[in-house]
PDB file of N, CA and C in Angstrom:
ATOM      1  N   UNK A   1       0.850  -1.161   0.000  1.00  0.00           N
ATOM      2  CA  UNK A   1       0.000   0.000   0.000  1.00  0.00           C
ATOM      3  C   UNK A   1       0.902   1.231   0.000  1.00  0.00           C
ATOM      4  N   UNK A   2       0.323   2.429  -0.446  1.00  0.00           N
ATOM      5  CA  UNK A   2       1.228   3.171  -1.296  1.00  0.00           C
ATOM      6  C   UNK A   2       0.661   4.724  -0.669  1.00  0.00           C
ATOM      7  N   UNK A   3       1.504   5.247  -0.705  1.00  0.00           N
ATOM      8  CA  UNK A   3       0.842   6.986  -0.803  1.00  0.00           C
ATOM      9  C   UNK A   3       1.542   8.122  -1.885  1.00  0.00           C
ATOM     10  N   UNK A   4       1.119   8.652  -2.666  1.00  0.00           N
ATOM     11  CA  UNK A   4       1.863   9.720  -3.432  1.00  0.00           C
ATOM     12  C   UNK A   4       1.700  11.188  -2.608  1.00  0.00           C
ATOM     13  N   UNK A   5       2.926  11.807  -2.009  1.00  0.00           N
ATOM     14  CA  UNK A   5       3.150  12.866  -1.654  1.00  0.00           C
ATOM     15  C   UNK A   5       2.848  14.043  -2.410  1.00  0.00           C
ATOM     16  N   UNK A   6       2.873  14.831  -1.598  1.00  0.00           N
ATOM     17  CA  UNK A   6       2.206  16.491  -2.283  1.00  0.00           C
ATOM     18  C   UNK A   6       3.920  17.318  -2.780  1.00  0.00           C
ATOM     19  N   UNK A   7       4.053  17.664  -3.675  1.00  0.00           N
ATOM     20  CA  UNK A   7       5.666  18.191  -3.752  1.00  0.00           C
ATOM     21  C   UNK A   7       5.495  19.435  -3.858  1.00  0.00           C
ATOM     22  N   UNK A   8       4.233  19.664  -2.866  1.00  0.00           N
ATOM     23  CA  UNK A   8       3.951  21.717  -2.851  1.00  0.00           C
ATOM     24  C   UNK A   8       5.028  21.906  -1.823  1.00  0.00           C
ATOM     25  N   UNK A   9       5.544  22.898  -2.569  1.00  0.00           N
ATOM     26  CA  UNK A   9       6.973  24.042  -1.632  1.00  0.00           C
ATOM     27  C   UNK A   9       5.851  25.611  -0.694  1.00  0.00           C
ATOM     28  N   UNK A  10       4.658  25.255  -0.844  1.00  0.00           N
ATOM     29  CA  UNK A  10       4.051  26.169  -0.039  1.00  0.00           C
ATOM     30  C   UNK A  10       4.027  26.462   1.610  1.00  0.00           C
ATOM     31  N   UNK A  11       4.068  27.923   1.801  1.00  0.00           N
ATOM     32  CA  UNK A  11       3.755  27.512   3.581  1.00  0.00           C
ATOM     33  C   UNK A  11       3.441  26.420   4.135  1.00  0.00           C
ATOM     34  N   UNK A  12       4.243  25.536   4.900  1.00  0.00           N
ATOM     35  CA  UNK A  12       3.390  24.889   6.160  1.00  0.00           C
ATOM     36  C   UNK A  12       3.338  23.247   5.027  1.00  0.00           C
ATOM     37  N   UNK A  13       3.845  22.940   3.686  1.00  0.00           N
ATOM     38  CA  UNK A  13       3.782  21.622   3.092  1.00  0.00           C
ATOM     39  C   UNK A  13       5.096  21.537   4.066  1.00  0.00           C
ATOM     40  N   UNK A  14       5.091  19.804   4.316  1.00  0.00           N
ATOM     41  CA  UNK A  14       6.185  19.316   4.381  1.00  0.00           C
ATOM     42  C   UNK A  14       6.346  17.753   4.154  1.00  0.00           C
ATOM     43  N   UNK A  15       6.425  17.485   2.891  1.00  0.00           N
ATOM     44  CA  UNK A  15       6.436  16.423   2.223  1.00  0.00           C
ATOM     45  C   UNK A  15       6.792  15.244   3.025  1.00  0.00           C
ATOM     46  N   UNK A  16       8.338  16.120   3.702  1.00  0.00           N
ATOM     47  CA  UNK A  16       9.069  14.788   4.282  1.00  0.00           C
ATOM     48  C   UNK A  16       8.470  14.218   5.639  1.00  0.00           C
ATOM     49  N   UNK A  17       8.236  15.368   6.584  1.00  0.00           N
ATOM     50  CA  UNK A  17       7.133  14.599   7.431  1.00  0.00           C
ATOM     51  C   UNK A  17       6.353  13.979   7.318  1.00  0.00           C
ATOM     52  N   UNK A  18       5.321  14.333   6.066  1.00  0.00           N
ATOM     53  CA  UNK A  18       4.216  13.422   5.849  1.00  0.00           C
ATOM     54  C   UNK A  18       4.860  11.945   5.387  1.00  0.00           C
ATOM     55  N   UNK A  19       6.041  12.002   4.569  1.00  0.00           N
ATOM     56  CA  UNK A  19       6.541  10.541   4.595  1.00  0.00           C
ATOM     57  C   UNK A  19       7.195   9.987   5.464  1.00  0.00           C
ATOM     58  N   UNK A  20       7.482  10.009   6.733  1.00  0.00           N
ATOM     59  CA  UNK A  20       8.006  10.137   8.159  1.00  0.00           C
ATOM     60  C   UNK A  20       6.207   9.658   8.655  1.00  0.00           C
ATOM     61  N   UNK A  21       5.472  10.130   8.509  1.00  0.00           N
ATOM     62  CA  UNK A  21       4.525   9.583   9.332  1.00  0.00           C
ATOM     63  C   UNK A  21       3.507   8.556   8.436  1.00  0.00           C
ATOM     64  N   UNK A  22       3.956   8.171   7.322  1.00  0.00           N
ATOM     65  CA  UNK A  22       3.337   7.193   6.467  1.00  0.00           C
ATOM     66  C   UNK A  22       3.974   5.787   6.706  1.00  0.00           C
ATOM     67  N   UNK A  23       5.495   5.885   6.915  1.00  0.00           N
ATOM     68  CA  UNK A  23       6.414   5.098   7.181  1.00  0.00           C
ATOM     69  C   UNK A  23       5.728   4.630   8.887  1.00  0.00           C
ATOM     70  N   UNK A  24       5.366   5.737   9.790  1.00  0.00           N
ATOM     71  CA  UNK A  24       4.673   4.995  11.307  1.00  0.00           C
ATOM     72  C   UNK A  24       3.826   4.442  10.668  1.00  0.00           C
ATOM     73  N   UNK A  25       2.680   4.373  10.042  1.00  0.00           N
ATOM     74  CA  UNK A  25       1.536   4.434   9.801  1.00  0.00           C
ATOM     75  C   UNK A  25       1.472   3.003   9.155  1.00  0.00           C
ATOM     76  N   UNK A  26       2.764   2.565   8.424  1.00  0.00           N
ATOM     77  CA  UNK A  26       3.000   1.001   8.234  1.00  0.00           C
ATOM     78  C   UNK A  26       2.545   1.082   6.064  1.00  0.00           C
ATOM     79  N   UNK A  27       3.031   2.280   5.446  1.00  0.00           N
ATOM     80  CA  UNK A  27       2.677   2.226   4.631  1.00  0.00           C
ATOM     81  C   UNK A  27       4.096   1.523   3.623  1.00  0.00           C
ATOM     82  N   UNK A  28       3.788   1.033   2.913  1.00  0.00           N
ATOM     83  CA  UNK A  28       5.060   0.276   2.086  1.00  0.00           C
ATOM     84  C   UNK A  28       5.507   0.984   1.211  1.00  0.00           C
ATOM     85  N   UNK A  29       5.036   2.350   0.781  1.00  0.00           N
ATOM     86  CA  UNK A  29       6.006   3.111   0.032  1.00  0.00           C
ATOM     87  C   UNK A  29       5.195   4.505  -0.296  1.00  0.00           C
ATOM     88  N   UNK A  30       6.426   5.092  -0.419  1.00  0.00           N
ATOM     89  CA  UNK A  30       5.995   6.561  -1.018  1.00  0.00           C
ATOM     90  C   UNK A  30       6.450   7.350  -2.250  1.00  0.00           C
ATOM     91  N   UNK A  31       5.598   8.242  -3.049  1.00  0.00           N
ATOM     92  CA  UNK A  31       5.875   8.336  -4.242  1.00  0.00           C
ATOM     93  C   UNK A  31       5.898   9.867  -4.743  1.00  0.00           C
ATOM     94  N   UNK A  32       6.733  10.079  -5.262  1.00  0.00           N
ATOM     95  CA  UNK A  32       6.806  11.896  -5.254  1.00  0.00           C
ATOM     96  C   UNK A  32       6.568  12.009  -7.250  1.00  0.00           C
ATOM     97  N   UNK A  33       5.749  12.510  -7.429  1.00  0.00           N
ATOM     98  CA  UNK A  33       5.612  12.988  -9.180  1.00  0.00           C
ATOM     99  C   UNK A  33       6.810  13.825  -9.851  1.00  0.00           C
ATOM    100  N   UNK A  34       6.768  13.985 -10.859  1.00  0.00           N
ATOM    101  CA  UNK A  34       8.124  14.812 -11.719  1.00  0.00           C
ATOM    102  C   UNK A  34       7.235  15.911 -12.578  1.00  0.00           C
ATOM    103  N   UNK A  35       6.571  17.006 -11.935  1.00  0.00           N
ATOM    104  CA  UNK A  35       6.383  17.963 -12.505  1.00  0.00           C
ATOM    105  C   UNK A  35       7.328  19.500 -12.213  1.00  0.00           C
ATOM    106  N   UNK A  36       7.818  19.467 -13.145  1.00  0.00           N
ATOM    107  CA  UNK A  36       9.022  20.778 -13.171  1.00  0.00           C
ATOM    108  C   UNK A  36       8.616  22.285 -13.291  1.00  0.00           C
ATOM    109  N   UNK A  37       7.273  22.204 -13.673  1.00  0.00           N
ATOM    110  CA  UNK A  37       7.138  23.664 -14.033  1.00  0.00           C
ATOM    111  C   UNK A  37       5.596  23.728 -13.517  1.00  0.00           C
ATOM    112  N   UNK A  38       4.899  25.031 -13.472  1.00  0.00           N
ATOM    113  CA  UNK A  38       3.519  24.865 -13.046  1.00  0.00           C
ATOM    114  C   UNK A  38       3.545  26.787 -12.378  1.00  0.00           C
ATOM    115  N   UNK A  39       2.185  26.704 -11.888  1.00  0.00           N
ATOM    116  CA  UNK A  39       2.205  28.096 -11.410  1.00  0.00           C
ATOM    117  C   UNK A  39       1.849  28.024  -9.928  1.00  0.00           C
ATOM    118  N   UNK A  40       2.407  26.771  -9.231  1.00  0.00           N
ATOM    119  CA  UNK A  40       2.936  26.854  -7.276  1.00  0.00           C
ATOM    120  C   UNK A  40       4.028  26.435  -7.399  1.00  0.00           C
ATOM    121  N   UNK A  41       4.764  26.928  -6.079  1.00  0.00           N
ATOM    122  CA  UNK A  41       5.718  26.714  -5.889  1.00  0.00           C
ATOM    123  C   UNK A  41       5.612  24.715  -5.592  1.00  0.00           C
ATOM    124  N   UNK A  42       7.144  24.405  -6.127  1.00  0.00           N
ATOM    125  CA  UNK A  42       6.996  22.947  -5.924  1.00  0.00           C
ATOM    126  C   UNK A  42       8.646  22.647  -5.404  1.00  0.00           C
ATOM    127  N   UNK A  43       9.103  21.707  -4.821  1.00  0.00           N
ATOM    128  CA  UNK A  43      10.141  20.781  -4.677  1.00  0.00           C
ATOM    129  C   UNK A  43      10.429  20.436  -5.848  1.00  0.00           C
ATOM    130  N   UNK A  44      11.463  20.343  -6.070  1.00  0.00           N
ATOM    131  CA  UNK A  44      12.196  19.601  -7.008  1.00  0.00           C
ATOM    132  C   UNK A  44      12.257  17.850  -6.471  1.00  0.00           C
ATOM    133  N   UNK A  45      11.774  16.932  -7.580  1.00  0.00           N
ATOM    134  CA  UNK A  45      11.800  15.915  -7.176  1.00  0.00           C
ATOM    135  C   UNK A  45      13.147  14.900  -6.394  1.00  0.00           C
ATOM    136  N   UNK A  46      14.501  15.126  -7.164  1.00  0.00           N
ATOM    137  CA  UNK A  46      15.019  14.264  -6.811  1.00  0.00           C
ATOM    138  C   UNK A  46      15.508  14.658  -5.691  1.00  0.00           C
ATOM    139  N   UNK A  47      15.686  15.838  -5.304  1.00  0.00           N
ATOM    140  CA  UNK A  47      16.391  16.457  -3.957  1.00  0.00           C
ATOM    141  C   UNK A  47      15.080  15.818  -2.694  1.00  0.00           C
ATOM    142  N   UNK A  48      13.972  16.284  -3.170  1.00  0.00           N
ATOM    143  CA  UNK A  48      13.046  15.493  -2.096  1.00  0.00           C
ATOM    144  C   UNK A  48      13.059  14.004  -1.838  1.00  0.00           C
ATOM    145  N   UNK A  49      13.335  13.047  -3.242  1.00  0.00           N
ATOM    146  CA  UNK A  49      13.682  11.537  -2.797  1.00  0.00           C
ATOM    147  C   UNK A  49      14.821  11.630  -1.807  1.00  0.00           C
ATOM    148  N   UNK A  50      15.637  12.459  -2.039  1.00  0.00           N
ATOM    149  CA  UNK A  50      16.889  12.072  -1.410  1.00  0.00           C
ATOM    150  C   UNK A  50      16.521  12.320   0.066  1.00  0.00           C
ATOM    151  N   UNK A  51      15.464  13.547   0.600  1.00  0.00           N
ATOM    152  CA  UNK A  51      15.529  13.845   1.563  1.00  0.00           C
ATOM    153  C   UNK A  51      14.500  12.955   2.537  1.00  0.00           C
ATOM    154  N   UNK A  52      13.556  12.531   1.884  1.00  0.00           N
ATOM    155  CA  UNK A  52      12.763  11.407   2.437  1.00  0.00           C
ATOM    156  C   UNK A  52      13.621  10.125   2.068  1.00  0.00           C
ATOM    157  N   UNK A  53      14.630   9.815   1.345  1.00  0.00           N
ATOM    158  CA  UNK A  53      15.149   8.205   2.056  1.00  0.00           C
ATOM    159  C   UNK A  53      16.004   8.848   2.802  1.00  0.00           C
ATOM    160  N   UNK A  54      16.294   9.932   3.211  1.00  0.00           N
ATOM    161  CA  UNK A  54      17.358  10.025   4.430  1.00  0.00           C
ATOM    162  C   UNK A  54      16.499  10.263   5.859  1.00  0.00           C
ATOM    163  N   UNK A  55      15.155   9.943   6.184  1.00  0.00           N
ATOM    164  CA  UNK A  55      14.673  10.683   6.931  1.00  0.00           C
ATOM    165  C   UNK A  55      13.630   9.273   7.632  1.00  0.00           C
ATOM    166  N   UNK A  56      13.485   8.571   6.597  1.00  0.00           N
ATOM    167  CA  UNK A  56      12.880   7.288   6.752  1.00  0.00           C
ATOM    168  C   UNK A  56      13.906   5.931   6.860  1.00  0.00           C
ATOM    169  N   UNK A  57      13.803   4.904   7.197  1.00  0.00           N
ATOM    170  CA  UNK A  57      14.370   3.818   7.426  1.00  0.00           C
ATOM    171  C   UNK A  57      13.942   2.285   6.563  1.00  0.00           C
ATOM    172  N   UNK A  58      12.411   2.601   6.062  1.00  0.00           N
ATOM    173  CA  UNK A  58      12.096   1.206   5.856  1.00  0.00           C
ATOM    174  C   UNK A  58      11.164   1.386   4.724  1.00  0.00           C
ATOM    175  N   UNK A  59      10.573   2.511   4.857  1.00  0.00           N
ATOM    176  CA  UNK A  59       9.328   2.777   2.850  1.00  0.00           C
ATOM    177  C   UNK A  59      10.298   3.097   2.017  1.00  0.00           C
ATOM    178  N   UNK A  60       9.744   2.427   0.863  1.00  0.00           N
ATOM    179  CA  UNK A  60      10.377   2.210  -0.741  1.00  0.00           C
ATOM    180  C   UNK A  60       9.668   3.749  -0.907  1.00  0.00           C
ATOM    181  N   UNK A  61      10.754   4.241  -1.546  1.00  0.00           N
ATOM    182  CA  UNK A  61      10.810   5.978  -2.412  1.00  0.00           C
ATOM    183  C   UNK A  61      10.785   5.465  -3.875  1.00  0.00           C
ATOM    184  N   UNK A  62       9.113   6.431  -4.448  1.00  0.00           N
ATOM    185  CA  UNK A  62       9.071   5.704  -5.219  1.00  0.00           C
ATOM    186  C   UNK A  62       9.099   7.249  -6.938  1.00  0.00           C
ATOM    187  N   UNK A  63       9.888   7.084  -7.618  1.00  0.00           N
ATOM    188  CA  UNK A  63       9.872   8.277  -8.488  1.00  0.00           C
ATOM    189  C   UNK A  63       7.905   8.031  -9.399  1.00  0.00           C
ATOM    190  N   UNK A  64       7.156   9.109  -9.336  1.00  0.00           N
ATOM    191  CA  UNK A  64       6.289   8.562  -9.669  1.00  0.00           C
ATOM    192  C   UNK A  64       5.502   9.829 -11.156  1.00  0.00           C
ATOM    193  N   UNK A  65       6.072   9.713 -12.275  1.00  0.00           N
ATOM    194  CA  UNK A  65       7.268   9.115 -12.796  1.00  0.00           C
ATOM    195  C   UNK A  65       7.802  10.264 -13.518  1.00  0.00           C
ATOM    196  N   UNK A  66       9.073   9.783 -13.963  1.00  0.00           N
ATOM    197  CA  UNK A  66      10.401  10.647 -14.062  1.00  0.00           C
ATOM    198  C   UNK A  66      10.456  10.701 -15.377  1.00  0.00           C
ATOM    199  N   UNK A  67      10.109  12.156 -15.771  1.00  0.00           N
ATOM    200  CA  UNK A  67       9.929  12.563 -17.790  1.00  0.00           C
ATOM    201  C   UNK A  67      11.301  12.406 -17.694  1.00  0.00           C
ATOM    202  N   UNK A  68      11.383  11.336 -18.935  1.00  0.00           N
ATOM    203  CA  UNK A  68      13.106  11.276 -19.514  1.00  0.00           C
ATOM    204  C   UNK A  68      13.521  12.665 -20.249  1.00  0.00           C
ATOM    205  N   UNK A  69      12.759  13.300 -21.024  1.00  0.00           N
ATOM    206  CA  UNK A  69      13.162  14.094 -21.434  1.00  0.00           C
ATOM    207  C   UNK A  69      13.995  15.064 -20.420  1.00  0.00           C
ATOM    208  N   UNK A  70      13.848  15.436 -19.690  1.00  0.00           N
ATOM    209  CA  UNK A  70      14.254  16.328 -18.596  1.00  0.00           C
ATOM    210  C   UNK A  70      15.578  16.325 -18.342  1.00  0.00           C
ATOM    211  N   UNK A  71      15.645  14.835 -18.684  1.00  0.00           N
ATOM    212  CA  UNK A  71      17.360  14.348 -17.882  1.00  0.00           C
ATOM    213  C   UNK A  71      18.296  13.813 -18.749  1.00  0.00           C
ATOM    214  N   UNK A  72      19.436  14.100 -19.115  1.00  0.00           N
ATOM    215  CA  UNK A  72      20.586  12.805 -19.881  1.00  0.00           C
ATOM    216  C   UNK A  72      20.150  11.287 -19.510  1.00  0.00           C
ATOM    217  N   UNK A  73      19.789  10.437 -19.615  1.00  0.00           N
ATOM    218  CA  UNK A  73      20.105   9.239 -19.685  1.00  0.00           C
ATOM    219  C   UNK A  73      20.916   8.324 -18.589  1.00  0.00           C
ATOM    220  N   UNK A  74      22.221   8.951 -18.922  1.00  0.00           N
ATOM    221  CA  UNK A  74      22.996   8.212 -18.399  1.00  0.00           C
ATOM    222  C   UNK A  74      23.708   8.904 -17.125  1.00  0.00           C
ATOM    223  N   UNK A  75      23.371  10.070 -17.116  1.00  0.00           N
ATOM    224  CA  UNK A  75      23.156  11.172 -15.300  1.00  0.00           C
ATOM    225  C   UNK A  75      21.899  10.113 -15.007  1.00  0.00           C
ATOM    226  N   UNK A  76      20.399  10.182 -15.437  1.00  0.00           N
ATOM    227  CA  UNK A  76      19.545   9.985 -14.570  1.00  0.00           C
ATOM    228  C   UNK A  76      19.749   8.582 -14.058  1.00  0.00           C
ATOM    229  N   UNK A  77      20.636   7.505 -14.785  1.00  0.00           N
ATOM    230  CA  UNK A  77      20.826   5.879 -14.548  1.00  0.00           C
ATOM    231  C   UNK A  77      21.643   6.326 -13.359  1.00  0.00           C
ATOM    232  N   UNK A  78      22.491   6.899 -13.497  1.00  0.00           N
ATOM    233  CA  UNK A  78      23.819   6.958 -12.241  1.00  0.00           C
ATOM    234  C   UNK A  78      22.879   7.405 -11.016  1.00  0.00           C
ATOM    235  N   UNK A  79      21.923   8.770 -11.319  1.00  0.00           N
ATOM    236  CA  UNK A  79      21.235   9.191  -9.599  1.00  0.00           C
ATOM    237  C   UNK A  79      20.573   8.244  -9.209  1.00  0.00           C
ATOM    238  N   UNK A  80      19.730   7.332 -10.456  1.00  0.00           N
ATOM    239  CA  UNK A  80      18.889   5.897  -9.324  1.00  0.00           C
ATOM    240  C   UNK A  80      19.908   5.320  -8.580  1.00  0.00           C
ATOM    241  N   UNK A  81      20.692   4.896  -9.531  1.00  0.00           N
ATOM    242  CA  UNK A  81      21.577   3.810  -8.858  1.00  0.00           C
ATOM    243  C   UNK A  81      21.946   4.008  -7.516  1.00  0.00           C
ATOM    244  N   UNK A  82      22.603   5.431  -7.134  1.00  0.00           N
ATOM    245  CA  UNK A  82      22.803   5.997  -6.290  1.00  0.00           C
ATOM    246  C   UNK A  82      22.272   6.571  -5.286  1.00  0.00           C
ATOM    247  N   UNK A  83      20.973   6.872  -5.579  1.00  0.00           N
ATOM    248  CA  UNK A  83      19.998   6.718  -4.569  1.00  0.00           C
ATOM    249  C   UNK A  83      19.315   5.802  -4.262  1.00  0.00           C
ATOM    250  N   UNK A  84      19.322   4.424  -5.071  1.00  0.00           N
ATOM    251  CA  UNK A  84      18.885   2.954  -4.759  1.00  0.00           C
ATOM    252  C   UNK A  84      19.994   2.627  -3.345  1.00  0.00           C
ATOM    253  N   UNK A  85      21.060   2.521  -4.038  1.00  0.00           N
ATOM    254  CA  UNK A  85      22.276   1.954  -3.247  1.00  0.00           C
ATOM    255  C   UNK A  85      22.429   2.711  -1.855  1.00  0.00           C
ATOM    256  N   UNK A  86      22.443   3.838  -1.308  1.00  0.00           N
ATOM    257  CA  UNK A  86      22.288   4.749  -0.331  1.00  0.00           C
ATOM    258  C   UNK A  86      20.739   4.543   0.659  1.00  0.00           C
ATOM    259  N   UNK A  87      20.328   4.224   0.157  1.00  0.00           N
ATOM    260  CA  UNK A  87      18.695   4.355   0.426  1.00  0.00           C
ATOM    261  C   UNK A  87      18.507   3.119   1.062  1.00  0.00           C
ATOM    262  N   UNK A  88      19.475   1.868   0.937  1.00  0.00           N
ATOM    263  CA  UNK A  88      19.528  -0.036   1.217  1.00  0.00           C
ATOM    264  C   UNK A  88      18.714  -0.061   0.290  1.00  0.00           C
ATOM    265  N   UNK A  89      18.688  -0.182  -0.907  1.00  0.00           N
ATOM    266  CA  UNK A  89      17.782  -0.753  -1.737  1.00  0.00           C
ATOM    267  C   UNK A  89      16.251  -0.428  -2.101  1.00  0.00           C
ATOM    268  N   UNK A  90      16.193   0.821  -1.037  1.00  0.00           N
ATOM    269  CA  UNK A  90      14.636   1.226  -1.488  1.00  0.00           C
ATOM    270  C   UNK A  90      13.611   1.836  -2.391  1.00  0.00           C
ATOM    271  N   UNK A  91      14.883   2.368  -3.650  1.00  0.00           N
ATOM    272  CA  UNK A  91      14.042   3.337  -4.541  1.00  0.00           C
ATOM    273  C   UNK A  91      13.518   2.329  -5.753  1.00  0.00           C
ATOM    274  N   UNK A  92      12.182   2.725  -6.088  1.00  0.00           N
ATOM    275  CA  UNK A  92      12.001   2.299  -7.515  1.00  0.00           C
ATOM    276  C   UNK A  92      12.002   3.362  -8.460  1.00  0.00           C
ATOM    277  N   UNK A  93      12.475   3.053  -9.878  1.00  0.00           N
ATOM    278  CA  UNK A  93      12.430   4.262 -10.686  1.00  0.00           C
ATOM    279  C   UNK A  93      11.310   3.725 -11.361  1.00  0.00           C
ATOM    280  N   UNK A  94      10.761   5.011 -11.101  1.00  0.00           N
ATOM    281  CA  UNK A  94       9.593   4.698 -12.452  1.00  0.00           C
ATOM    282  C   UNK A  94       9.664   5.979 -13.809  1.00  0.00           C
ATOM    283  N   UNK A  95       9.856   5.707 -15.265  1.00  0.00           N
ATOM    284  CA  UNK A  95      10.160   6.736 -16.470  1.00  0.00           C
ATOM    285  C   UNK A  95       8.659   6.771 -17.007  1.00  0.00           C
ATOM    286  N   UNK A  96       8.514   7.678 -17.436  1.00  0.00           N
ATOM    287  CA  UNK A  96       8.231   8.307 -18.330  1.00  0.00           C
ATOM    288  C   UNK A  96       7.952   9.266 -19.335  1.00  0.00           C
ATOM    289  N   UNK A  97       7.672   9.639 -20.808  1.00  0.00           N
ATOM    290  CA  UNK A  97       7.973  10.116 -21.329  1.00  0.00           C
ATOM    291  C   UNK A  97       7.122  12.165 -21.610  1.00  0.00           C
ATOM    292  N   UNK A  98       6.895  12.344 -20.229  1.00  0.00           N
ATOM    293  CA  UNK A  98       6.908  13.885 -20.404  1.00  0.00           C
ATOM    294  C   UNK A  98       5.484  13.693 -20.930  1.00  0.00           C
ATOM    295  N   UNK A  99       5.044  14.539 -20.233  1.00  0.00           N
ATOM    296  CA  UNK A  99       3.636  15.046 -20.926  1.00  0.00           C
ATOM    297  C   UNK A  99       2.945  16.824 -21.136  1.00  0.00           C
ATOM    298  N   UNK A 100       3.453  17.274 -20.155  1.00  0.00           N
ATOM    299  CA  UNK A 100       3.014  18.284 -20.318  1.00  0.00           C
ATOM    300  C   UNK A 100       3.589  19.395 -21.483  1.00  0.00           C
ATOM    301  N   UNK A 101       3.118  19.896 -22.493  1.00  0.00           N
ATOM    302  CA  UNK A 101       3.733  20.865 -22.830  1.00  0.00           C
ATOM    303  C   UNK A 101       4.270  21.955 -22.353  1.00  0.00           C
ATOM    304  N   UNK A 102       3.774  22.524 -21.389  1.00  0.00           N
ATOM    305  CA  UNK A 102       4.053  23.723 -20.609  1.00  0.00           C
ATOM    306  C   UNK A 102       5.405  23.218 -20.023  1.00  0.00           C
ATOM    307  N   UNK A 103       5.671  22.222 -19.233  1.00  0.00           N
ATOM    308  CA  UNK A 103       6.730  22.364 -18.857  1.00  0.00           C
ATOM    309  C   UNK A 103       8.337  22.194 -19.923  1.00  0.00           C
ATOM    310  N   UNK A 104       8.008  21.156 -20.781  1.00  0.00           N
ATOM    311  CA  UNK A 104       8.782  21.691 -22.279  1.00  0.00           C
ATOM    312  C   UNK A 104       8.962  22.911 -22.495  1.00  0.00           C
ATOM    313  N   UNK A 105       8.015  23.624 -22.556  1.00  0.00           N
ATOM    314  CA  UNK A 105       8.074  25.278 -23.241  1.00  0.00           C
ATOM    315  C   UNK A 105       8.987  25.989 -22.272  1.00  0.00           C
ATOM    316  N   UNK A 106       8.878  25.397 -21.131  1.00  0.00           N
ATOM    317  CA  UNK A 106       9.593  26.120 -19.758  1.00  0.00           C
ATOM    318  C   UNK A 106      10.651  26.186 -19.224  1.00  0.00           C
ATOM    319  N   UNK A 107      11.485  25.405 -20.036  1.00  0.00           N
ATOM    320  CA  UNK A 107      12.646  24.621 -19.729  1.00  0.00           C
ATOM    321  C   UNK A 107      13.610  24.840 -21.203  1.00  0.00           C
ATOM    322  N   UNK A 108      12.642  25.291 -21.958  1.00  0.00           N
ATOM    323  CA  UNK A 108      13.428  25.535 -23.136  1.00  0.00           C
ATOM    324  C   UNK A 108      13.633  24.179 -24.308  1.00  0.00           C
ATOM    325  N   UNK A 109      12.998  23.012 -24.262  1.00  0.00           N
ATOM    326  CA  UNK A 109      12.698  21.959 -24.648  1.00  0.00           C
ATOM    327  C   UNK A 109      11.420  22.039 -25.918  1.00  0.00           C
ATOM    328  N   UNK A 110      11.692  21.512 -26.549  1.00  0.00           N
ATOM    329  CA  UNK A 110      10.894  21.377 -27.783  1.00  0.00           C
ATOM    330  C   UNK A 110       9.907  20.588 -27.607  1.00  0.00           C
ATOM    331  N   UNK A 111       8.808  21.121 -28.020  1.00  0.00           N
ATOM    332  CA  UNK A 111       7.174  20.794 -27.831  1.00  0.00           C
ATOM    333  C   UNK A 111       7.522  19.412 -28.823  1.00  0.00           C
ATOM    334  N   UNK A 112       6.956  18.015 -28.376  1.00  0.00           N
ATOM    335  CA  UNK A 112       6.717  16.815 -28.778  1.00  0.00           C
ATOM    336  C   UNK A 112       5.416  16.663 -29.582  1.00  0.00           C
ATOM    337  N   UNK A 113       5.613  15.853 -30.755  1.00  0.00           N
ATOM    338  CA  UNK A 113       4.469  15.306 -31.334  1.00  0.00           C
ATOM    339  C   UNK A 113       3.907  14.336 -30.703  1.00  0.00           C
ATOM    340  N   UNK A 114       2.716  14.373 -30.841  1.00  0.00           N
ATOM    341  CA  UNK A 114       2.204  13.063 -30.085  1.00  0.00           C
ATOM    342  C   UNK A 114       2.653  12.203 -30.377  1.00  0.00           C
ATOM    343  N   UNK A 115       3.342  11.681 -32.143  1.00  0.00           N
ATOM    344  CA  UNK A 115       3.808  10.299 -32.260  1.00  0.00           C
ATOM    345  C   UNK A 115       5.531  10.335 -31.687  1.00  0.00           C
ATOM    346  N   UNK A 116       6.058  11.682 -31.133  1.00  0.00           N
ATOM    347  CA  UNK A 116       7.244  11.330 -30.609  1.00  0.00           C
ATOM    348  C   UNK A 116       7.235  10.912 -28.884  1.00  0.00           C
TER     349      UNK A 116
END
């Protein structure tokens, strides 16, 4: 059983507590989304995995999920690994391929065809 976290950077959010008390609560994992751009303030995802497996002991951190576009490849293989391995084994990566346009446009990334 699972919970997906809020990655609002607003007054008074605090992601990592709430995964600190999901972990009492006996939940088997927690899951933070990969939206980069938007009009609230947000966490950046991977700095928040890092800070909830350093804060927890035993829930799987779960990327829920990680637009490839965003990242090199072979940077984003090395940060799982590395936050798998650090973490005892708890992260799952989960990819996928970007959806929003807005955050493309935002980042300076080229708007996708649907068949790309």
């Amino acid at each position: 059983m699972g919970l997906n976290l809020s990655t609002s950077a607003a007054e008074g959010a605090d992601p990592v507590a709430d995964a600190v008390r999901a972990e009492e609560l006996g939940f088997d994992f927690v899951s933070v989304s990969d939206h980069l751009h938007g009009t609230h303030p947000t966490f950046e995802t991977w700095t928040l995995l890092t800070w909830i497996a350093a804060a927890t002991t035993r829930i799987g951190v779960v990327s829920n999920v990680l637009g490839l576009p965003y990242r090199s490849p072979a940077v984003l293989a090395k940060m799982a690994e590395t936050l798998d391995r650090m973490s005892g084994g708890r992260f799952v990566l989960g990819l996928g391929a970007g959806g929003m346009d807005a955050e493309f446009a935002g980042f300076g990334l080229p708007v996708r065809t649907p068949g790309e």
